[in-house]
PDB file of N, CA and C in Angstrom:
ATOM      1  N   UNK A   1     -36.320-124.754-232.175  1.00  0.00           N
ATOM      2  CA  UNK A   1     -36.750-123.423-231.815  1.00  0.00           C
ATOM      3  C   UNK A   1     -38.194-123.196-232.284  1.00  0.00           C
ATOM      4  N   UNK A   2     -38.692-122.375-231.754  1.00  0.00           N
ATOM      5  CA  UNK A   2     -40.094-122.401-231.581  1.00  0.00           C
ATOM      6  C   UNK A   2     -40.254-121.197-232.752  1.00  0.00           C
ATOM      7  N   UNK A   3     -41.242-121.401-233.745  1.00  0.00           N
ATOM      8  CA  UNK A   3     -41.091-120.387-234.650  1.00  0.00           C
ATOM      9  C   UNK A   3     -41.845-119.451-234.476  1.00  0.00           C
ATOM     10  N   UNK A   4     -41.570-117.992-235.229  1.00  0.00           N
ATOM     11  CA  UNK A   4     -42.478-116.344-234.688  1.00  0.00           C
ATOM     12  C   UNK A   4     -43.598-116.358-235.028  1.00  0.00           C
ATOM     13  N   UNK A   5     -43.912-117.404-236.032  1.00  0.00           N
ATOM     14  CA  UNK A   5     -45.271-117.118-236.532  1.00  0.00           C
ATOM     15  C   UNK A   5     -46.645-117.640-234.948  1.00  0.00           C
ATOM     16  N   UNK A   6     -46.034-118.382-234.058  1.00  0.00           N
ATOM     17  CA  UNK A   6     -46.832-119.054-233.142  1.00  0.00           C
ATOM     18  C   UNK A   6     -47.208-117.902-232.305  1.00  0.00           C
ATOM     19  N   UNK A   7     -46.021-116.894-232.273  1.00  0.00           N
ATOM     20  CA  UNK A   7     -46.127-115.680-231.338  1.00  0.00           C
ATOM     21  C   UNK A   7     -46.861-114.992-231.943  1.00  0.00           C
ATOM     22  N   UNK A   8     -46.890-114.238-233.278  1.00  0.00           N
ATOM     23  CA  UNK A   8     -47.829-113.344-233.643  1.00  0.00           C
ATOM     24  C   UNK A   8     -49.109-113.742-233.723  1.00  0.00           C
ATOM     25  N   UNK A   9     -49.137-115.136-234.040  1.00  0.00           N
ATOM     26  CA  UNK A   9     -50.538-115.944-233.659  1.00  0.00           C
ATOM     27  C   UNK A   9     -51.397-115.629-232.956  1.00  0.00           C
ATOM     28  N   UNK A  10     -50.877-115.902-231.557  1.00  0.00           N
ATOM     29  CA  UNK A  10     -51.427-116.197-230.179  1.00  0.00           C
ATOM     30  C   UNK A  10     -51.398-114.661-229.750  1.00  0.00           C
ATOM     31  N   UNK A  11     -50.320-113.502-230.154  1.00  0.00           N
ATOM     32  CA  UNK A  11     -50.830-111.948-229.755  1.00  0.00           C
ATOM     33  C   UNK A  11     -51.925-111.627-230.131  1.00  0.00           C
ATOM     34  N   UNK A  12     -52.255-111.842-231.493  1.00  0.00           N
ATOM     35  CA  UNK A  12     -53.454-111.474-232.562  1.00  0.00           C
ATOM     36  C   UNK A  12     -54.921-112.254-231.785  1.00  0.00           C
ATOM     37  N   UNK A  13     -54.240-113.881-231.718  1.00  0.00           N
ATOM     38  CA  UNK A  13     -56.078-114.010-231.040  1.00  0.00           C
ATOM     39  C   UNK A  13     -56.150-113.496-229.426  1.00  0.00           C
ATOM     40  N   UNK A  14     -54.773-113.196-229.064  1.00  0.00           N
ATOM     41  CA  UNK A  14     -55.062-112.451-227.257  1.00  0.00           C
ATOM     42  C   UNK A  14     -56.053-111.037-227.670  1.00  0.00           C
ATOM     43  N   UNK A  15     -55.407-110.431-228.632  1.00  0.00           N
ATOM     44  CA  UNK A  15     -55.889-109.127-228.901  1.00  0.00           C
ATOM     45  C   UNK A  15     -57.128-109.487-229.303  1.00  0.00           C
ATOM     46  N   UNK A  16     -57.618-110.198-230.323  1.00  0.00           N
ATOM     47  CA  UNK A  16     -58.886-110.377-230.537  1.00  0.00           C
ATOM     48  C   UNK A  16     -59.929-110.624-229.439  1.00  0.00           C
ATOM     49  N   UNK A  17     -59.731-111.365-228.448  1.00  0.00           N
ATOM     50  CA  UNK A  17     -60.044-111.541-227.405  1.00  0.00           C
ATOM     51  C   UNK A  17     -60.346-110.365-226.012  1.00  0.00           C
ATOM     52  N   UNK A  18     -59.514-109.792-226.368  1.00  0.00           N
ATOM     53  CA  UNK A  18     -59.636-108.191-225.265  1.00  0.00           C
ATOM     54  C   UNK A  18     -60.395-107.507-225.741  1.00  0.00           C
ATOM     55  N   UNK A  19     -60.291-107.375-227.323  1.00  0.00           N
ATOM     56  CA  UNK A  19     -61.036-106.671-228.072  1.00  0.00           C
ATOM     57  C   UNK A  19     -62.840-107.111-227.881  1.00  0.00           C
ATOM     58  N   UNK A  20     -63.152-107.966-228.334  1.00  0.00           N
ATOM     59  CA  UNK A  20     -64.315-108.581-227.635  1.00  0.00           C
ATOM     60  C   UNK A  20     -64.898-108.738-226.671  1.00  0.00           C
ATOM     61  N   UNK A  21     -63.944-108.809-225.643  1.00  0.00           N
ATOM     62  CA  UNK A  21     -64.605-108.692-224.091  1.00  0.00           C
ATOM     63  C   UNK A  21     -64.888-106.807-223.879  1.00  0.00           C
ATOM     64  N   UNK A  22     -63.718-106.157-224.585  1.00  0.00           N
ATOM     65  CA  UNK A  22     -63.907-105.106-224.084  1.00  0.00           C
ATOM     66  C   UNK A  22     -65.228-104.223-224.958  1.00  0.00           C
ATOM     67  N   UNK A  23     -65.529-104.921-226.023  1.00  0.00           N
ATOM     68  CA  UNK A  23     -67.151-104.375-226.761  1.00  0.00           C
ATOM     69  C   UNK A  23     -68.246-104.607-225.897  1.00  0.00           C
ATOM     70  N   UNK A  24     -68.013-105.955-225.418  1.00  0.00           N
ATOM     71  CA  UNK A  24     -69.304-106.680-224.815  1.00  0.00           C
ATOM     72  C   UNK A  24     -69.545-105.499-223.423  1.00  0.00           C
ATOM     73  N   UNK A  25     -68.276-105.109-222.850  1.00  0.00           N
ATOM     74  CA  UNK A  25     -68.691-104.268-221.700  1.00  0.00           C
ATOM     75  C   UNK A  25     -68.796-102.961-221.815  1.00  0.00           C
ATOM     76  N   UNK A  26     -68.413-102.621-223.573  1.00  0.00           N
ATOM     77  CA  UNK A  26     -68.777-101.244-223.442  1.00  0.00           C
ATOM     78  C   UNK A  26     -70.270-101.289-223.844  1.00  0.00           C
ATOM     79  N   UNK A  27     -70.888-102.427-224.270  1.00  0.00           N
ATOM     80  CA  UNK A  27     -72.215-102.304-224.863  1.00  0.00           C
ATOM     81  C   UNK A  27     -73.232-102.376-223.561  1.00  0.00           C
ATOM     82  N   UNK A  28     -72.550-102.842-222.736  1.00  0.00           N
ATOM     83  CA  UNK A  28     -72.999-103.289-221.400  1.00  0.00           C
ATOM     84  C   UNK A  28     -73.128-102.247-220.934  1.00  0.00           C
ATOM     85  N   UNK A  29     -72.266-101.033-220.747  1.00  0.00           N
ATOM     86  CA  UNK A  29     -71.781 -99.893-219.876  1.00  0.00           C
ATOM     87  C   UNK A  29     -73.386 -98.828-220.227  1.00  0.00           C
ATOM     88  N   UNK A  30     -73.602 -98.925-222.172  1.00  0.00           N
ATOM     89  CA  UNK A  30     -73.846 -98.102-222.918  1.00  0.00           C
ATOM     90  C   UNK A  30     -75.812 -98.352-222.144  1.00  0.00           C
ATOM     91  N   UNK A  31     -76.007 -99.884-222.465  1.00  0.00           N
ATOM     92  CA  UNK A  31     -77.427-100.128-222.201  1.00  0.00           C
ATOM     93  C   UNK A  31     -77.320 -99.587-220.448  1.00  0.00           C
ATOM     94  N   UNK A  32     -76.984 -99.818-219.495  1.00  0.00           N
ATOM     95  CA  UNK A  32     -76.669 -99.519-218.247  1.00  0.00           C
ATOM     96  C   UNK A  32     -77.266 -98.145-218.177  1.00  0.00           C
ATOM     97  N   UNK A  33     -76.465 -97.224-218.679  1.00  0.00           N
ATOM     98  CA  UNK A  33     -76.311 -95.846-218.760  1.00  0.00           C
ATOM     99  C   UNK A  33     -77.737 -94.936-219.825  1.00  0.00           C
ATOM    100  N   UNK A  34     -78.131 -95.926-220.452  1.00  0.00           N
ATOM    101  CA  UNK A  34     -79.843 -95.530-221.309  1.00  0.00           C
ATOM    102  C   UNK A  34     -80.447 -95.565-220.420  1.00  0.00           C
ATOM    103  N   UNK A  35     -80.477 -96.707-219.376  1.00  0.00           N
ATOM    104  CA  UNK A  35     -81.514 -97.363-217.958  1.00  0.00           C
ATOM    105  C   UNK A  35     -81.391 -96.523-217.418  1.00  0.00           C
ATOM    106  N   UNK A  36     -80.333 -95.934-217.048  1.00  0.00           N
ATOM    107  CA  UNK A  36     -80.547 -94.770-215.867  1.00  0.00           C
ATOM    108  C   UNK A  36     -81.489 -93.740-216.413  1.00  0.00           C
ATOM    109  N   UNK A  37     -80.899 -93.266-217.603  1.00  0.00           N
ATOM    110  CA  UNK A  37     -81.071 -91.661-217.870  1.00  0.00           C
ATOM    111  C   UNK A  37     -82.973 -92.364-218.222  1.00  0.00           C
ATOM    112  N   UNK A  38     -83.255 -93.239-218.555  1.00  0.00           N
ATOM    113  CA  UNK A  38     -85.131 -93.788-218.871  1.00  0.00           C
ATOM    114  C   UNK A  38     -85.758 -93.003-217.524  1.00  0.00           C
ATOM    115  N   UNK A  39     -84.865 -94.098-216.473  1.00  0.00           N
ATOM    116  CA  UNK A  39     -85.184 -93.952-215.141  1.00  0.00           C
ATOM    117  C   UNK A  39     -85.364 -92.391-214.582  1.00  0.00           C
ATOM    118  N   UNK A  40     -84.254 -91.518-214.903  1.00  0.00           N
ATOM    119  CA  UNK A  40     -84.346 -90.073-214.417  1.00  0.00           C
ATOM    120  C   UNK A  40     -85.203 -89.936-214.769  1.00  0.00           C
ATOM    121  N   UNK A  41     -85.415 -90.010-216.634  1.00  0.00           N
ATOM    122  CA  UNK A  41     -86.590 -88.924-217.604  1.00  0.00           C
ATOM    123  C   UNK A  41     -87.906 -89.516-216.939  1.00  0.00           C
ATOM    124  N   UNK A  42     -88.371 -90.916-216.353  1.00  0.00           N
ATOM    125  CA  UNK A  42     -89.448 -91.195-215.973  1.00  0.00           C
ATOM    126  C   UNK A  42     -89.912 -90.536-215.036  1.00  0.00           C
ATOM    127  N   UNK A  43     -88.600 -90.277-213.762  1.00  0.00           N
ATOM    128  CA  UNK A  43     -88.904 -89.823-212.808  1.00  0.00           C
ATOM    129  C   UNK A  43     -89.544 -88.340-212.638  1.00  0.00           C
ATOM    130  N   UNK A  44     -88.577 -87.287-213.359  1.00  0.00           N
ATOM    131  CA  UNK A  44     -88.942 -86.093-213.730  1.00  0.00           C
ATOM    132  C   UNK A  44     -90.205 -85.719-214.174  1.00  0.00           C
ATOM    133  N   UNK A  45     -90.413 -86.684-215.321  1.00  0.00           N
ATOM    134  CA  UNK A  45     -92.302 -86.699-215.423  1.00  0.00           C
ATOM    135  C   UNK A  45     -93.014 -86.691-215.035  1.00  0.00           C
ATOM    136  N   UNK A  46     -92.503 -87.175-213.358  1.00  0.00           N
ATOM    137  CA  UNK A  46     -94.194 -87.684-212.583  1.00  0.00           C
ATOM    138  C   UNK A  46     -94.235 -89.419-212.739  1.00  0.00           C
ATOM    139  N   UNK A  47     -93.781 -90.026-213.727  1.00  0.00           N
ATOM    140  CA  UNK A  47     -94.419 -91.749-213.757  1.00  0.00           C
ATOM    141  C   UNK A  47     -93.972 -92.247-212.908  1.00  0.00           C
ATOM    142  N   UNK A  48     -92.925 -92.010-212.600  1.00  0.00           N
ATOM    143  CA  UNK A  48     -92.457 -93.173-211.574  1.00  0.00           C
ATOM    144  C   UNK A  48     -91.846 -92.067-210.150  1.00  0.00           C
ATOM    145  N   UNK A  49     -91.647 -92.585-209.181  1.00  0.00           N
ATOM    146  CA  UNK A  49     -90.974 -91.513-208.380  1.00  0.00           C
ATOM    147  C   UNK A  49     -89.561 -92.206-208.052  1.00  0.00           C
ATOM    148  N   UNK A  50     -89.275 -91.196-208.077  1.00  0.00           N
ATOM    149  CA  UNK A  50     -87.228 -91.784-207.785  1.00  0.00           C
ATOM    150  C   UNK A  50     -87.154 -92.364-206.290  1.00  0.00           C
ATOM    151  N   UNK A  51     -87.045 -93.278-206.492  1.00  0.00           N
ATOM    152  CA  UNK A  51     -86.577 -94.263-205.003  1.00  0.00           C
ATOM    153  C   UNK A  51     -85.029 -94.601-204.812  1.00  0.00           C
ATOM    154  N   UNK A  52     -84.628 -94.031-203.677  1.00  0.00           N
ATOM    155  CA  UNK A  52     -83.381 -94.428-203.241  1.00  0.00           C
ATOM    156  C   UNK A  52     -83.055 -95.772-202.622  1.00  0.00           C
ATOM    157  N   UNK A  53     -81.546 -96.061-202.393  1.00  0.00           N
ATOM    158  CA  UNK A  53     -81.588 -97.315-201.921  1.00  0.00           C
ATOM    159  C   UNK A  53     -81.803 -97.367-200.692  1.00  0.00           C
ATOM    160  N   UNK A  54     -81.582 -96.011-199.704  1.00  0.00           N
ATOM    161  CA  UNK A  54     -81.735 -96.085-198.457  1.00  0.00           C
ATOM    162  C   UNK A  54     -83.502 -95.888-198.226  1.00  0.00           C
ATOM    163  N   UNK A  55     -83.962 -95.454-198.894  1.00  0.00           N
ATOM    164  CA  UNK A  55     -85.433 -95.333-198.713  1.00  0.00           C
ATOM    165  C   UNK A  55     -86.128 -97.058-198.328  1.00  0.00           C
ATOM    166  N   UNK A  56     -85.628 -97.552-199.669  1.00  0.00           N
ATOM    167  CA  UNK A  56     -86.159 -98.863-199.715  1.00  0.00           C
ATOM    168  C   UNK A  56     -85.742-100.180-198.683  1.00  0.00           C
ATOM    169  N   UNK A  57     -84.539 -99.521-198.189  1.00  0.00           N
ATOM    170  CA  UNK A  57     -84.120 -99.943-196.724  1.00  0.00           C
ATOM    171  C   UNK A  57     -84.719 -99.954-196.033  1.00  0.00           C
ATOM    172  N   UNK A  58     -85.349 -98.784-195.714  1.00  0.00           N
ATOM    173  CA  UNK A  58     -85.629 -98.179-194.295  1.00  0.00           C
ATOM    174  C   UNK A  58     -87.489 -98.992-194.664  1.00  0.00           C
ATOM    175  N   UNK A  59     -87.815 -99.187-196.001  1.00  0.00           N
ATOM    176  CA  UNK A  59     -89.373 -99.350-196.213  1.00  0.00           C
ATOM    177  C   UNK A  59     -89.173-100.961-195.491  1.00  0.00           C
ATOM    178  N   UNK A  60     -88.223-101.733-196.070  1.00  0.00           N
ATOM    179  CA  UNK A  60     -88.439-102.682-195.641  1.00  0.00           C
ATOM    180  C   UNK A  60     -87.936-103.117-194.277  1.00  0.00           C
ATOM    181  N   UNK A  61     -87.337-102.538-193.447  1.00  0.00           N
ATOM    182  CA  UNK A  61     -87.414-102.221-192.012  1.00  0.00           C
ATOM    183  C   UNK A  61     -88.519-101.874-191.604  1.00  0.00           C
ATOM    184  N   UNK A  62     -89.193-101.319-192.262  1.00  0.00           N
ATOM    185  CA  UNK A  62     -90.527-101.347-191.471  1.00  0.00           C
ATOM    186  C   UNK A  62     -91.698-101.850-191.774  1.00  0.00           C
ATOM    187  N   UNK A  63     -91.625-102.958-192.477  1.00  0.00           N
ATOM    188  CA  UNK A  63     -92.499-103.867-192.795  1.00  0.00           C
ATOM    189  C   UNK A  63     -92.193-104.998-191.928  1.00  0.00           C
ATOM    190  N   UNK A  64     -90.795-105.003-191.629  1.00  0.00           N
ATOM    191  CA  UNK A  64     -90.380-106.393-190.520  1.00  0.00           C
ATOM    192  C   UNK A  64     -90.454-105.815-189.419  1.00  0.00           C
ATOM    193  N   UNK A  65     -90.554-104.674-189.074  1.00  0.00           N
ATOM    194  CA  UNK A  65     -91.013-103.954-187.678  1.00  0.00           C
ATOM    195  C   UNK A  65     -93.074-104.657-187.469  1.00  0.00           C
ATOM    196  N   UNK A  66     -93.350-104.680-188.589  1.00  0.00           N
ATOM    197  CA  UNK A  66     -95.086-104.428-188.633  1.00  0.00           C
ATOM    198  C   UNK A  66     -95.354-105.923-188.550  1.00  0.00           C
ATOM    199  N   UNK A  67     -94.442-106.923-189.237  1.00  0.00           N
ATOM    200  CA  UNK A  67     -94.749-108.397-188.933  1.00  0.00           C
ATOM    201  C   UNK A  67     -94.608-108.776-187.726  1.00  0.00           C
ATOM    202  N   UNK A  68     -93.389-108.151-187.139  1.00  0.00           N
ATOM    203  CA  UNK A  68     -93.228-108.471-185.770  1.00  0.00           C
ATOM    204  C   UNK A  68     -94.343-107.899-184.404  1.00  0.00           C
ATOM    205  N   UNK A  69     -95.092-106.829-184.929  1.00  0.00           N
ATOM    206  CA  UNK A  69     -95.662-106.515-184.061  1.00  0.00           C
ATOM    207  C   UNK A  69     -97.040-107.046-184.164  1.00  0.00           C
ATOM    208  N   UNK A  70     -97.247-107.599-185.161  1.00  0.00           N
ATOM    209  CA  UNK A  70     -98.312-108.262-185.620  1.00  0.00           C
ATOM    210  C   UNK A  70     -98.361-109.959-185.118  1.00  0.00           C
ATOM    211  N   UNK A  71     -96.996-110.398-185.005  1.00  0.00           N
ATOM    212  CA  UNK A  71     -96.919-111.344-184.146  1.00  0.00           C
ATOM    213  C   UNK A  71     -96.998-111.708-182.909  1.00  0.00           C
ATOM    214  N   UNK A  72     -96.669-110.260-182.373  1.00  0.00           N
ATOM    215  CA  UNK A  72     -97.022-110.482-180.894  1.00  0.00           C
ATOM    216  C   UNK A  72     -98.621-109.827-180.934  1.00  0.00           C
ATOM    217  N   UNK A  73     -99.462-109.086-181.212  1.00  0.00           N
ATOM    218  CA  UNK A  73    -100.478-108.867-181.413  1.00  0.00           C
ATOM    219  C   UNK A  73    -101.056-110.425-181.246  1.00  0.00           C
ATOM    220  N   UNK A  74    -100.699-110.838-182.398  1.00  0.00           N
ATOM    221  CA  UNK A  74    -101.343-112.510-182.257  1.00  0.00           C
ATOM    222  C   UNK A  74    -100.756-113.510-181.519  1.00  0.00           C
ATOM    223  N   UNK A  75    -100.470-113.501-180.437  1.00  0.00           N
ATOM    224  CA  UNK A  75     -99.641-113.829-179.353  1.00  0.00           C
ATOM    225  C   UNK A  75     -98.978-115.021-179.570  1.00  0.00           C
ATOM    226  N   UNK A  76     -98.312-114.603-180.908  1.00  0.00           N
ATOM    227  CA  UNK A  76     -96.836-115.601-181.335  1.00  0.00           C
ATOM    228  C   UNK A  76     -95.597-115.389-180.695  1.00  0.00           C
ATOM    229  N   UNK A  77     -95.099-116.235-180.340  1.00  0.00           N
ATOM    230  CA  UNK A  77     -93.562-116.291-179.475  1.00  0.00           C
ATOM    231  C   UNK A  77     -92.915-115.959-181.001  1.00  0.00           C
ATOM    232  N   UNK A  78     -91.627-114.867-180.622  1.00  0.00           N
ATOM    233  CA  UNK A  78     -90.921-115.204-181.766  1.00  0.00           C
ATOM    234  C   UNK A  78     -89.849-115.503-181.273  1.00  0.00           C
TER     235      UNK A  78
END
């Protein structure tokens, strides 16, 4: 028979183990969540301006709109 001490063992380093992963992602969550609020307070200031993701979509849609027309300008087949 397999003795209890192997079980409380292996609970203790499972737990140790959850326990650790789950620091690493709250420390993760914590730096994440400073980045933003930097990002707002920058924005609010004036330093930086708040860019969305659809903005930066649409910017780079139209930079591949401007290559392309620039290619046929220069009478590249595309």
């Amino acid at each position: 028979m397999i003795d209890p001490n192997l079980y409380i063992t292996l609970a203790l380093a499972s737990l140790a183990g959850l326990a650790m992963i789950v620091a690493g992602g709250l420390a993760g969550w914590r730096g994440w969540l400073s980045l933003r609020r930097l990002e707002l307070d920058n924005a609010q200031d004036g330093r930086m301006p708040a860019v969305s993701t659809g903005s930066r979509i649409e910017i780079a849609d139209l930079k591949e709109r401007i290559k392309k027309l620039e290619a046929i300008a220069a009478g590249v087949d595309l």
